[in-house]
C-alpha atoms as a PDB file:
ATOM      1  CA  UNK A   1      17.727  -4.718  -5.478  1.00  0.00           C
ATOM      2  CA  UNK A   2      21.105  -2.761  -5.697  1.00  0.00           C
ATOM      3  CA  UNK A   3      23.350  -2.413  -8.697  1.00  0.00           C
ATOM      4  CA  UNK A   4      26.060  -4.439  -7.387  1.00  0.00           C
ATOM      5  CA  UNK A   5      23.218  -7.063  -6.980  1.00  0.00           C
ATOM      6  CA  UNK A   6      21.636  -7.096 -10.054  1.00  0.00           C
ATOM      7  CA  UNK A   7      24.801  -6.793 -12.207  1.00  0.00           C
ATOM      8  CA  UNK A   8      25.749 -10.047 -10.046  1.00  0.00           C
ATOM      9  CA  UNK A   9      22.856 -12.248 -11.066  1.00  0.00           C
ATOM     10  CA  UNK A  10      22.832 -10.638 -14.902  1.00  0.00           C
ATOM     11  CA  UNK A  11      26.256 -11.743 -15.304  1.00  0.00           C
ATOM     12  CA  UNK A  12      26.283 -15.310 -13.623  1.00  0.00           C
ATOM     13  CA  UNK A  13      23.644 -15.585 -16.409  1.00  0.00           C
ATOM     14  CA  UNK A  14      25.626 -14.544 -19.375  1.00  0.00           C
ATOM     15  CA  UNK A  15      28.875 -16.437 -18.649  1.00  0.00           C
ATOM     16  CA  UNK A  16      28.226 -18.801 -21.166  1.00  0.00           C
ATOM     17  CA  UNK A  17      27.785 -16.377 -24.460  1.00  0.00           C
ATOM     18  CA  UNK A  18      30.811 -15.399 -26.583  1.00  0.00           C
ATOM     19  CA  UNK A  19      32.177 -12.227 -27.124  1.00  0.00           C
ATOM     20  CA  UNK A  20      32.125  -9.645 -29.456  1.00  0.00           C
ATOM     21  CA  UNK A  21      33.301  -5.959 -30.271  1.00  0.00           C
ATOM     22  CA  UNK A  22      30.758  -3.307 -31.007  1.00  0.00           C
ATOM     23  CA  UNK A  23      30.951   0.061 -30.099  1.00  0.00           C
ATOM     24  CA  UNK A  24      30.200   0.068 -26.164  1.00  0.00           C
ATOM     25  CA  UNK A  25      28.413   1.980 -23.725  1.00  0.00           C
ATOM     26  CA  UNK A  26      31.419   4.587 -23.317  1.00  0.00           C
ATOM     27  CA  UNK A  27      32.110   5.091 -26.901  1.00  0.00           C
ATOM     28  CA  UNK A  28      34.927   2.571 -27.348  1.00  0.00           C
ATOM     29  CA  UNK A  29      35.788  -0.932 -28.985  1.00  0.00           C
ATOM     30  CA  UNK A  30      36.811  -2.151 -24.817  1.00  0.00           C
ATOM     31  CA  UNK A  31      35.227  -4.995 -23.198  1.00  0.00           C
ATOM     32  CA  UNK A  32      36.946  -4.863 -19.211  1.00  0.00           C
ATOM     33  CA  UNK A  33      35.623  -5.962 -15.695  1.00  0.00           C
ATOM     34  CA  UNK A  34      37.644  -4.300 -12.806  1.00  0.00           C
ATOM     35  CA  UNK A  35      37.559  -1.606 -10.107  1.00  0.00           C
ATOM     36  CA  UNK A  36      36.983   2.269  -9.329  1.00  0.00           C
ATOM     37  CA  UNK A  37      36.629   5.092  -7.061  1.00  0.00           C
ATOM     38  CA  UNK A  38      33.956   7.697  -7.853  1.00  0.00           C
ATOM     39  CA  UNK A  39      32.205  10.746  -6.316  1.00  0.00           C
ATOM     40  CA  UNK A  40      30.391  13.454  -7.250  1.00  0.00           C
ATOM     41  CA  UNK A  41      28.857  17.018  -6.119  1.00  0.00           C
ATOM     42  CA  UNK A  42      25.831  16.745  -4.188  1.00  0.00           C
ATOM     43  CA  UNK A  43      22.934  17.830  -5.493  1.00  0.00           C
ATOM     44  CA  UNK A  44      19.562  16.743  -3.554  1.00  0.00           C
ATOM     45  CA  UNK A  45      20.484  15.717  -0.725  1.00  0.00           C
ATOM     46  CA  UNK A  46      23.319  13.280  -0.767  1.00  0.00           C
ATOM     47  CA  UNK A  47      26.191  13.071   1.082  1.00  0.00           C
ATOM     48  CA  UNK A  48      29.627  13.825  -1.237  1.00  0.00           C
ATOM     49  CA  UNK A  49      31.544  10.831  -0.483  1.00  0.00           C
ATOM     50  CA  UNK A  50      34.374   9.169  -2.441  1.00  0.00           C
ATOM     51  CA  UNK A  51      33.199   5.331  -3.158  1.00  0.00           C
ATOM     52  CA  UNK A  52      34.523   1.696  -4.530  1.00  0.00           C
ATOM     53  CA  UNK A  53      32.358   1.137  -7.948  1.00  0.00           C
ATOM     54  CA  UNK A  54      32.712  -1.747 -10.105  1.00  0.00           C
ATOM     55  CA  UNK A  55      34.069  -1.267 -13.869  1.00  0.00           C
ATOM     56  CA  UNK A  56      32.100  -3.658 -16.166  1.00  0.00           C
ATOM     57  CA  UNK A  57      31.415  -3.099 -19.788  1.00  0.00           C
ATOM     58  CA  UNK A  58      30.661  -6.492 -21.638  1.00  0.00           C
ATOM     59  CA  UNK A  59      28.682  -7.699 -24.994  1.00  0.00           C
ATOM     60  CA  UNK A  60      28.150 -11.109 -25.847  1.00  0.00           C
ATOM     61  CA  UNK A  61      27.498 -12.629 -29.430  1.00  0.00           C
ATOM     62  CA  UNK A  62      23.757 -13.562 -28.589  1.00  0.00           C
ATOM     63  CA  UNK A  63      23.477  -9.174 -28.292  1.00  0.00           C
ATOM     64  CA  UNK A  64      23.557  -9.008 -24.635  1.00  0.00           C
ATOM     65  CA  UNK A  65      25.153  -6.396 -22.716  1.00  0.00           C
ATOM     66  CA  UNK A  66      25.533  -5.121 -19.905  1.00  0.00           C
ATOM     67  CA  UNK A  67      27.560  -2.320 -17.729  1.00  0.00           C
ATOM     68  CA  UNK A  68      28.023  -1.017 -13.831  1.00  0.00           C
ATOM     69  CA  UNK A  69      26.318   2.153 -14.364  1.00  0.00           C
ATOM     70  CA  UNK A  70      23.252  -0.536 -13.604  1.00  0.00           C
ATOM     71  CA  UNK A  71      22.318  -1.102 -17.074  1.00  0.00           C
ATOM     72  CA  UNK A  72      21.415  -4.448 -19.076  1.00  0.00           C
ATOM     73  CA  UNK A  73      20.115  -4.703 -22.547  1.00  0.00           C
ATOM     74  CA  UNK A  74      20.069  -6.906 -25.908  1.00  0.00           C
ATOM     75  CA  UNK A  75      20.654  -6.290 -29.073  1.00  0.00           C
ATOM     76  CA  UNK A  76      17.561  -7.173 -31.570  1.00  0.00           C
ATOM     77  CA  UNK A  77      18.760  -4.977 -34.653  1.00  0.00           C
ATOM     78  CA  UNK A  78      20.802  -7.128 -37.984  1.00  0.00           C
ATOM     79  CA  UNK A  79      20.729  -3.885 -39.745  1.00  0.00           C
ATOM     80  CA  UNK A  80      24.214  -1.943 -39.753  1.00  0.00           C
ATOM     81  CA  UNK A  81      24.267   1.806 -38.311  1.00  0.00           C
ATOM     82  CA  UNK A  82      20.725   0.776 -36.234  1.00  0.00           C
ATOM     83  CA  UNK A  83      21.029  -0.274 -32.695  1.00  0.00           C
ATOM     84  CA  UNK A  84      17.737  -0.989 -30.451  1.00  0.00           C
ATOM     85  CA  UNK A  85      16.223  -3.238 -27.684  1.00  0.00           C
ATOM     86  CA  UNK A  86      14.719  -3.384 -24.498  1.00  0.00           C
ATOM     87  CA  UNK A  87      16.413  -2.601 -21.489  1.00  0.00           C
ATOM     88  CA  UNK A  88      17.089  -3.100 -17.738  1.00  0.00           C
ATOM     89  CA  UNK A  89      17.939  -0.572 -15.613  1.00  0.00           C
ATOM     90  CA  UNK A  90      18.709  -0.272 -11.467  1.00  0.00           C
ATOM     91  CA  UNK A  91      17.574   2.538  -9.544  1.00  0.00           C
ATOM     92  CA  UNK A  92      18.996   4.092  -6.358  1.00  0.00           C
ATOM     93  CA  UNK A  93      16.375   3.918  -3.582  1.00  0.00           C
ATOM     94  CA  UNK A  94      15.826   7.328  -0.982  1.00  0.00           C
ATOM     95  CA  UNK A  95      14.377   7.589   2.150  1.00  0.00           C
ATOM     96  CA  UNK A  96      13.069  11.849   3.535  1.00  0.00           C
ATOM     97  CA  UNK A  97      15.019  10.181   6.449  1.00  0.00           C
ATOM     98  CA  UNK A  98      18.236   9.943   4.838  1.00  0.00           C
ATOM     99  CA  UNK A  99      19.320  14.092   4.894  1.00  0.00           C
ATOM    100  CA  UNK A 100      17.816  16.788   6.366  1.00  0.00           C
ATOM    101  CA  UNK A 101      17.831  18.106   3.087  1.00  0.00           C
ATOM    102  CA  UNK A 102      15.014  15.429   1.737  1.00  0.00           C
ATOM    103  CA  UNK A 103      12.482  16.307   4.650  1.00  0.00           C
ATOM    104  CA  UNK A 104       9.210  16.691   3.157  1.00  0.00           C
ATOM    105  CA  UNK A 105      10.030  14.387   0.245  1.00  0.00           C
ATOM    106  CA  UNK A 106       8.876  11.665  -1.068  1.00  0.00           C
ATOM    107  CA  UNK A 107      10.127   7.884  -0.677  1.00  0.00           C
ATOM    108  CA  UNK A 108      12.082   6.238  -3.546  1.00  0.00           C
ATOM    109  CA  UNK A 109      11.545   2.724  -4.075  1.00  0.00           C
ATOM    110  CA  UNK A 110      15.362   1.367  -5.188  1.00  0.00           C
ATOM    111  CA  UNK A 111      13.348  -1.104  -7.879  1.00  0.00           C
ATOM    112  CA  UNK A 112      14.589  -1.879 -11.504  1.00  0.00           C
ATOM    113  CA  UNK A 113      13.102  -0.186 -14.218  1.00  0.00           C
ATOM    114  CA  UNK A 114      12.446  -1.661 -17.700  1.00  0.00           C
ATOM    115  CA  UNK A 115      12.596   0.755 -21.513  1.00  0.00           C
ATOM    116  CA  UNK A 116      14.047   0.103 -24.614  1.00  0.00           C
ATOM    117  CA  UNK A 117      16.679   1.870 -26.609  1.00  0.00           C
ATOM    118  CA  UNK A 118      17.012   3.590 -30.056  1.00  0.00           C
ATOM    119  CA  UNK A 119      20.455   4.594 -31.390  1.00  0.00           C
ATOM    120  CA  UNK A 120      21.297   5.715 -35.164  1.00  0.00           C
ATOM    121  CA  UNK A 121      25.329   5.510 -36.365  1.00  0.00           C
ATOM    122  CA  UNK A 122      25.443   9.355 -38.013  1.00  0.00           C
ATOM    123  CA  UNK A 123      29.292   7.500 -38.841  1.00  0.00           C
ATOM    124  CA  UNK A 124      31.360   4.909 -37.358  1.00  0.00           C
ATOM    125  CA  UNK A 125      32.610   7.389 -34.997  1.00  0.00           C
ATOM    126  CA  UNK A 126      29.310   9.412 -34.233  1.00  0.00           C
ATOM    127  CA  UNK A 127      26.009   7.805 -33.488  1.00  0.00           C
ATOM    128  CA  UNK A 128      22.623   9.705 -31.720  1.00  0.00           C
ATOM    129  CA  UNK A 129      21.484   7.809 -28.569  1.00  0.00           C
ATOM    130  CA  UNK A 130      17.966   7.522 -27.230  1.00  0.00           C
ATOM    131  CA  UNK A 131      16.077   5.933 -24.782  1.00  0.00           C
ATOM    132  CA  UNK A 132      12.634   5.442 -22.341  1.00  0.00           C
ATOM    133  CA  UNK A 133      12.287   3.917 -19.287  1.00  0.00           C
ATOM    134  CA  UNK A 134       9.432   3.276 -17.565  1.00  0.00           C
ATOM    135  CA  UNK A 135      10.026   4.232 -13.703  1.00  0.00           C
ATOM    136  CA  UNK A 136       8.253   1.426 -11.409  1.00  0.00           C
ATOM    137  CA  UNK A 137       8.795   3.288  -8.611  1.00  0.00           C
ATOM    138  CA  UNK A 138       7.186   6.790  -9.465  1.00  0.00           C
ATOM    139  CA  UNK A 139       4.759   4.725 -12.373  1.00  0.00           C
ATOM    140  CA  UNK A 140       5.670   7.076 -15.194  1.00  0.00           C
ATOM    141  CA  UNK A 141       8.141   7.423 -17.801  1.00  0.00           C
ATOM    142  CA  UNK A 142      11.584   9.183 -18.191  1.00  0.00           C
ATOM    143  CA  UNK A 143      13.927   9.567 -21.060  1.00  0.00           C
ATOM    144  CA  UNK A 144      17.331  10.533 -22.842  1.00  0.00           C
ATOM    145  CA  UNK A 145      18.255  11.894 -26.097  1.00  0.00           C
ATOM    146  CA  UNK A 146      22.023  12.548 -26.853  1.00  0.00           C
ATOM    147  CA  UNK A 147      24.582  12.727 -28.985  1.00  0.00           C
ATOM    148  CA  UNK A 148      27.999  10.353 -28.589  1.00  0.00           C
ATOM    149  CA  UNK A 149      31.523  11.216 -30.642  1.00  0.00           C
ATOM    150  CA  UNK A 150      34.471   8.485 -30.091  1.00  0.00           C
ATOM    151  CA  UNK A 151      37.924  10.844 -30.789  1.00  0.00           C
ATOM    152  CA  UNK A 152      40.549   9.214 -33.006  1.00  0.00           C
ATOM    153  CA  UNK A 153      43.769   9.864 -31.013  1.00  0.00           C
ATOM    154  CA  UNK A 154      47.855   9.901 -32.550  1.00  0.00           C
ATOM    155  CA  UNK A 155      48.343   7.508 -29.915  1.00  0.00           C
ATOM    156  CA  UNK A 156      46.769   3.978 -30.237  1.00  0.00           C
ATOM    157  CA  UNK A 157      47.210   3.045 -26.336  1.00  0.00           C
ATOM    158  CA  UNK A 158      44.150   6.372 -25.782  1.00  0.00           C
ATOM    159  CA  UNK A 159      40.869   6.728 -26.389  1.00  0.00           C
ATOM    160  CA  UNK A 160      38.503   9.525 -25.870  1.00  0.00           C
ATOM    161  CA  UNK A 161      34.670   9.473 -26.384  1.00  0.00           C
ATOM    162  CA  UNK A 162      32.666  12.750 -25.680  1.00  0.00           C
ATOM    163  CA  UNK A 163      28.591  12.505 -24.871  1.00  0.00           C
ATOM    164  CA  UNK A 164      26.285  15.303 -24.495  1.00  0.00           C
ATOM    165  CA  UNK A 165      22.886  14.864 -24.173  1.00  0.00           C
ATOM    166  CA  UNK A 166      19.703  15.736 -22.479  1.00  0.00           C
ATOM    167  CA  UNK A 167      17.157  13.871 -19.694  1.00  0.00           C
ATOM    168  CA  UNK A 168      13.302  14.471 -19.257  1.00  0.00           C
ATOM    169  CA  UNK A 169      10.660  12.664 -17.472  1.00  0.00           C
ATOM    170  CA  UNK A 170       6.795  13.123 -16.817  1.00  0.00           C
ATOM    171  CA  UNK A 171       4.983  14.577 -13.984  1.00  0.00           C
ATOM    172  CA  UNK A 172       5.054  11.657 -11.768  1.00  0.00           C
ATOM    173  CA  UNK A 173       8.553  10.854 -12.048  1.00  0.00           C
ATOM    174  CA  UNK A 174       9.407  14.354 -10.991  1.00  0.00           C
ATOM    175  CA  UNK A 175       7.112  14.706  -8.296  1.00  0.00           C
ATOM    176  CA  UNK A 176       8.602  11.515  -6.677  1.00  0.00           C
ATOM    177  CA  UNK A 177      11.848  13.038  -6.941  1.00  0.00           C
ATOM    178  CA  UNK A 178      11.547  16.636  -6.430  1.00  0.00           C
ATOM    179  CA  UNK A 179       7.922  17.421  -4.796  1.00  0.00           C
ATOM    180  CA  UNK A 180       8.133  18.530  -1.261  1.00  0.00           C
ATOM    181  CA  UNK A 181       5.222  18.753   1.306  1.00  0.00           C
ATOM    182  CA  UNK A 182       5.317  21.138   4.028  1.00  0.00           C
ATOM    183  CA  UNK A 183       2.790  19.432   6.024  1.00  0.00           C
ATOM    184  CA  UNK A 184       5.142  16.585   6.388  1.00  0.00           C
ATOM    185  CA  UNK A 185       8.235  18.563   7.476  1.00  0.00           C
ATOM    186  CA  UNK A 186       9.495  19.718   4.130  1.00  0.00           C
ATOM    187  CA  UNK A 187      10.501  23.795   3.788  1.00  0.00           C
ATOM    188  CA  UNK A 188       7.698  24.882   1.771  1.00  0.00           C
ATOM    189  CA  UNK A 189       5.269  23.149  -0.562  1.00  0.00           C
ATOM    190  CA  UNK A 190       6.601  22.246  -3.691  1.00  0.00           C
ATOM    191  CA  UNK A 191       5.153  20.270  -7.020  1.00  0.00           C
ATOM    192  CA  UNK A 192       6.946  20.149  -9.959  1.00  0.00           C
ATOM    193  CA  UNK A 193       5.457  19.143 -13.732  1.00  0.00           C
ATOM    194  CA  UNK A 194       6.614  17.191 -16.401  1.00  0.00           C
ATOM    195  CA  UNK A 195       9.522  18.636 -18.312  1.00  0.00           C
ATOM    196  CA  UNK A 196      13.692  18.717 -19.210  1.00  0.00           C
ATOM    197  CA  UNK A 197      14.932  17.054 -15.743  1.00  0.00           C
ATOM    198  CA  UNK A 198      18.579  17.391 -16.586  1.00  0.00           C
ATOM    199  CA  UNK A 199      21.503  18.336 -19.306  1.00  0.00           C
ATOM    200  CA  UNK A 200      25.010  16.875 -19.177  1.00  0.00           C
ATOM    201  CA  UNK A 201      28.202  16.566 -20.854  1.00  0.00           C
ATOM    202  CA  UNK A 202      30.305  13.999 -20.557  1.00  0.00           C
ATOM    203  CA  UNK A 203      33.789  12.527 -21.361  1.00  0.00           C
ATOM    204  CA  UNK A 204      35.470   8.953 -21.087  1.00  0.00           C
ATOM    205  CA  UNK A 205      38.975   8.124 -21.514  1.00  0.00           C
ATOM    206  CA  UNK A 206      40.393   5.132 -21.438  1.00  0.00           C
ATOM    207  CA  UNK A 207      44.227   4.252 -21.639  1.00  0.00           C
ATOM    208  CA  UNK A 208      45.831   0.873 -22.457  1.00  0.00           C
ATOM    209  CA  UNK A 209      48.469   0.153 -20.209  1.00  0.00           C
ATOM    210  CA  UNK A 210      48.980  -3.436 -22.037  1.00  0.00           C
ATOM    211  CA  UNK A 211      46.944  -5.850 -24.061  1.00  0.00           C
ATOM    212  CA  UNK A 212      45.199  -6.846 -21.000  1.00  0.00           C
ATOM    213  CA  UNK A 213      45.288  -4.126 -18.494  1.00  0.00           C
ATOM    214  CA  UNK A 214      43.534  -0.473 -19.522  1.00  0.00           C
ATOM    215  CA  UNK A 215      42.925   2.809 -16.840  1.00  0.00           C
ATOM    216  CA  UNK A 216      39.629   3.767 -17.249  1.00  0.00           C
ATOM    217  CA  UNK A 217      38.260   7.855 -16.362  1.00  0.00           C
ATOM    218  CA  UNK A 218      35.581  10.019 -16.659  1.00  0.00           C
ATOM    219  CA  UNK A 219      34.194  13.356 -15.870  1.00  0.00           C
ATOM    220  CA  UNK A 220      30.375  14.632 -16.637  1.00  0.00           C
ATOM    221  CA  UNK A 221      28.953  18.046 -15.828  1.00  0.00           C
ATOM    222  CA  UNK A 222      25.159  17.862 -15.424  1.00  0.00           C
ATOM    223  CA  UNK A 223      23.010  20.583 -15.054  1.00  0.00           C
ATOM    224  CA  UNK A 224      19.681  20.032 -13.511  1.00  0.00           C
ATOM    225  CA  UNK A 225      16.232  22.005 -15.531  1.00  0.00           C
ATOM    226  CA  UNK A 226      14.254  25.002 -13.907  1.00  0.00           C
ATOM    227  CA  UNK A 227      11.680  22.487 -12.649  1.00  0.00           C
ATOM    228  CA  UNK A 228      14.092  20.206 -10.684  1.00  0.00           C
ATOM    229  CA  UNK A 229      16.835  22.774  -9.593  1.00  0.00           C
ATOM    230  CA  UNK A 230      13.871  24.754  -8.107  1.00  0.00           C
ATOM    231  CA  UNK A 231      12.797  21.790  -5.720  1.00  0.00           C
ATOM    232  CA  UNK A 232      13.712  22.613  -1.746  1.00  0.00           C
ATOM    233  CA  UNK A 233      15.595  18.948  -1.511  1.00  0.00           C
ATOM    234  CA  UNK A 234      17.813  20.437  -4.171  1.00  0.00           C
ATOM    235  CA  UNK A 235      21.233  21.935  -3.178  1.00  0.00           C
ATOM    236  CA  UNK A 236      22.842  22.937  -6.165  1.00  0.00           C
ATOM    237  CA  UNK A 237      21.929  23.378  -9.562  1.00  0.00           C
ATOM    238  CA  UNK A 238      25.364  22.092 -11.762  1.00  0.00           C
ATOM    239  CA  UNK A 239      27.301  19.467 -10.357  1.00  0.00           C
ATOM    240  CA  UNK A 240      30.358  17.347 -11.483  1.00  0.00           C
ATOM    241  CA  UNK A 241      31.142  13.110 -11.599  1.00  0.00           C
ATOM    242  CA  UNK A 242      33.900  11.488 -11.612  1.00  0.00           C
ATOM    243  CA  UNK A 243      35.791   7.994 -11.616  1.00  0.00           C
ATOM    244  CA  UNK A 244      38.897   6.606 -12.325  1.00  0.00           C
ATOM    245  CA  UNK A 245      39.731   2.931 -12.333  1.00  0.00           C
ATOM    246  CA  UNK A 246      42.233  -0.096 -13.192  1.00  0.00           C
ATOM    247  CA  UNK A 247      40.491  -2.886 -15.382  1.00  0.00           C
ATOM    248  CA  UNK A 248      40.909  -6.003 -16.957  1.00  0.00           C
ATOM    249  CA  UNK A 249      40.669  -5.803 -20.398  1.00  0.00           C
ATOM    250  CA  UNK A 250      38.782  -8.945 -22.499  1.00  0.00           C
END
């Protein structure tokens, strides 16, 4: 199943609920459904390539949510400055066929992948994010721990939320990603451990351009750990995101 996909089906499911305004995904108080274009720097083996992505970022009042980045999640927590649940998340599937890059390499199954989250409000402004998945395709785990700062701004119409943060995963979820077997065509042999997959820095912005309509942006540097960046189907270490969108604001 594909994001587009499963955002589809979570959302025909949802219509019904009510709305309310937490503190989303992105570090705002905006709920919006619309459109973007994003790329990014390759960095094992894609192809760089600017694409159409939705923009969705919605909560309902029964403590669902959800969001295009493939994510879905509810809400169990009453108690204020405490945020945790399970989760759903989509996964991108890969194929050794897909680049010459990925020869050797494993297959990725493109299944969704189910965790739970942990976040802690350090203020209204500043809270610490966590979370665990457990990867169906790879059958292991992999996690984030971060830190997210919403920016108070002169100007009402911006908004500015900065993320940093920090991505690991076990032996069998970076084998599936990053091992490489010469016997089946790959460079050399390669088998990576368990270990810090990934650092990254990110930064949203999002500008009101009425009470309805809002441009939506933002960049994130990542920078992939010793045991990942060292994999043959890897072609740079550091890479850059971004997107920039027009949405419909609830």
């Amino acid at each position: 199943m594909n994001k587009l996909s499963l955002l589809s089906v979570l959302l025909l499911a949802c219509v019904t609920a009510q709305a309310t305004e937490p503190m989303m995904p992105d570090g705002s108080k905006d709920m919006y459904v619309g459109m973007a274009l994003a790329t990014r720097t390759a960095a094992a083996g894609e192809e760089r390539r600017v694409e159409a992505r939705p923009l969705l970022q919605v909560q309902w009042s029964n403590g669902v949510f959800l969001s295009a980045s493939g994510v879905v999640g509810l809400h169990l927590s009453d108690t204020p400055g405490l945020e945790y649940g399970p989760l759903l998340a989509a996964s991108n599937s890969r194929q050794p066929t897909d680049s010459w890059r990925l020869r050797g390499s494993r297959p990725v199954d493109g299944k969704a992948d189910g965790g739970v989250f942990f976040n802690y409000y350090l203020s209204e402004q500043t809270r610490v994010l966590s979370s665990v998945f457990y990867d169906t395709s790879a059958h292991g785990l992999r996690g984030y721990a971060g830190l997210q700062k919403a920016l108070t701004l002169p100007d009402p119409h911006h908004s500015l939320a900065l993320t940093a943060g920090a991505y690991w995963a076990t032996a069998p979820v970076m084998r599936e990603l990053y091992s490489v077997s010469a016997a089946a065509g790959g460079a050399r042999d390669y088998r990576p451990e368990a270990g810090l997959s990934a650092v990254s820095v990110g930064l949203d912005w999002n500008w009101a351009l009425s009470r309805q309509w809002l441009l939506h942006s933002g960049v994130s540097g990542t920078r992939l750990g010793k045991a990942a960046a060292d994999s043959p189907v890897v072609e740079r270490r550091s890479f850059i995101s971004w997107s920039t969108g027009l949405a419909y604001r609830f």
